[in-house]
Protein backbone atom coordinates (compact mmCIF):
# COMPACT_ATOMS: atom_id res chain seq x y z
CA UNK A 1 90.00 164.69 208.15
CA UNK A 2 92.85 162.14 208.33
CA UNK A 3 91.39 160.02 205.60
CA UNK A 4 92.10 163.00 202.87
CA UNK A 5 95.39 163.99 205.05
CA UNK A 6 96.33 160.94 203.86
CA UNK A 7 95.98 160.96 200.18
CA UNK A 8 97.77 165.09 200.83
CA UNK A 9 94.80 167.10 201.33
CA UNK A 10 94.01 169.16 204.03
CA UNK A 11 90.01 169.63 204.99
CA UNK A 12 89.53 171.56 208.09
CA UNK A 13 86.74 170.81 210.69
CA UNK A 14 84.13 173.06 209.52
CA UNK A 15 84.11 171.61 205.83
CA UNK A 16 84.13 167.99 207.23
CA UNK A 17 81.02 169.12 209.42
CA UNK A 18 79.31 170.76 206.96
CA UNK A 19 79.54 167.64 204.59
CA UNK A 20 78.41 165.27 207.27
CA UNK A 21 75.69 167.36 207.98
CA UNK A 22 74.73 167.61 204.33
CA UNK A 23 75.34 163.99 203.90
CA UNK A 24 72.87 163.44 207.03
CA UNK A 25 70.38 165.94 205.83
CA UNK A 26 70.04 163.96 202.09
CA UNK A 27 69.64 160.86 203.92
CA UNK A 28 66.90 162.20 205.44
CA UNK A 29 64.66 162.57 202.96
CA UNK A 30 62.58 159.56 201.88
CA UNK A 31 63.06 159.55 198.81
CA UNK A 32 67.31 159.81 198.72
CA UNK A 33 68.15 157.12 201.72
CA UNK A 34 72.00 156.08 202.09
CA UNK A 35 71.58 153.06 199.46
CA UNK A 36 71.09 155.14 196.74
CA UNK A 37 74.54 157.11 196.45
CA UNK A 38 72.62 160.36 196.56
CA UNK A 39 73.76 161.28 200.12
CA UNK A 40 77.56 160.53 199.26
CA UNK A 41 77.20 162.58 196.09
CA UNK A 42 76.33 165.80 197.95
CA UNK A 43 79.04 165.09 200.25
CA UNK A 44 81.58 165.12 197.08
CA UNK A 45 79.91 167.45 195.47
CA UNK A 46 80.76 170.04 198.31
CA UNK A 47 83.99 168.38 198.71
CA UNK A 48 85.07 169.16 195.05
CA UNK A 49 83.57 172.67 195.37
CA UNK A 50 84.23 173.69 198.60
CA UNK A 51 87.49 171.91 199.34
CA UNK A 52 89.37 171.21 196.03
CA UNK A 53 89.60 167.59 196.28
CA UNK A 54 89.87 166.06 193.01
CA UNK A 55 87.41 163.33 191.95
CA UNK A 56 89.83 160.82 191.89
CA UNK A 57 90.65 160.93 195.47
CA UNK A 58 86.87 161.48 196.47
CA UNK A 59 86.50 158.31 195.12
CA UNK A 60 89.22 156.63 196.67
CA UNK A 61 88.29 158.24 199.46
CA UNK A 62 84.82 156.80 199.76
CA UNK A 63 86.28 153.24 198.59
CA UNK A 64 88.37 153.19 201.75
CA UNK A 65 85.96 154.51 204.15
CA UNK A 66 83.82 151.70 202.83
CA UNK A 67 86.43 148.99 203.28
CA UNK A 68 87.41 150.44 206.44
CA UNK A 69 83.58 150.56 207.85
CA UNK A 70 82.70 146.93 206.63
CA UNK A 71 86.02 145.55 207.89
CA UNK A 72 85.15 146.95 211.64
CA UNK A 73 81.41 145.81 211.20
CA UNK A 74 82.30 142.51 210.14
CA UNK A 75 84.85 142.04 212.25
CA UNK A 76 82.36 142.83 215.59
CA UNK A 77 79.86 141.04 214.53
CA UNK A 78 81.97 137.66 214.01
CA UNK A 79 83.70 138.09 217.54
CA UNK A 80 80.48 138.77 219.22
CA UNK A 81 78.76 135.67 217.42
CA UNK A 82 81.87 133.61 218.08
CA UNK A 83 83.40 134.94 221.28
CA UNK A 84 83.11 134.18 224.87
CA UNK A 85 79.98 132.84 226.58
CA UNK A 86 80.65 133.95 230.02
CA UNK A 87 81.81 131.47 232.90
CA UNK A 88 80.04 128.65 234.20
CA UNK A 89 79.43 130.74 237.61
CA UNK A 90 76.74 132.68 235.62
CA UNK A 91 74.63 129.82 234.06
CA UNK A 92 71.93 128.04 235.10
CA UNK A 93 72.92 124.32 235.86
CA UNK A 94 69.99 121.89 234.36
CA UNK A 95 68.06 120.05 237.34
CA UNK A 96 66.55 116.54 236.53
């Protein structure tokens, strides 16, 4: 809802569920997974219809989700890779 506040369009709650569960329903079937753009065009498709939203900022839209998701993904997985070990209290000392 806040990412198409932000470009000046209001979507209520029931239109954002709706399209998720669409989105979720075309992902479902075997033949339409996520990686083939099929989900996220039923999604826009009932955005433009439903809601109004111009293409242009359904694409936008979707760019910045995608930024957005990869940049929190990333961004975990690096810190958990490179962060912390944990304190030598909880490792096992090596006995000759």
């Amino acid at each position: 809802m806040l990412l198409y506040r932000s470009f000046g369009f209001y979507v209520g709650f029931a239109l954002i569920a709706t399209v998720q569960c669409a989105h979720g329903i075309a992902s479902a079937v075997p033949i339409t997974p996520n990686a083939t753009g099929v989900p996220y065009l039923v999604a826009a498709g009932l955005l433009y219809t439903l809601g109004g939203i111009p293409k242009e900022v359904l694409a936008a839209a979707v760019g910045v989700r995608a930024v957005a998701v990869n940049i929190v993904f990333w961004s975990s997985l690096g810190a958990s890779l490179v962060g912390p070990r944990g304190s030598g209290a909880d490792r096992q000392e090596e006995r000759p």
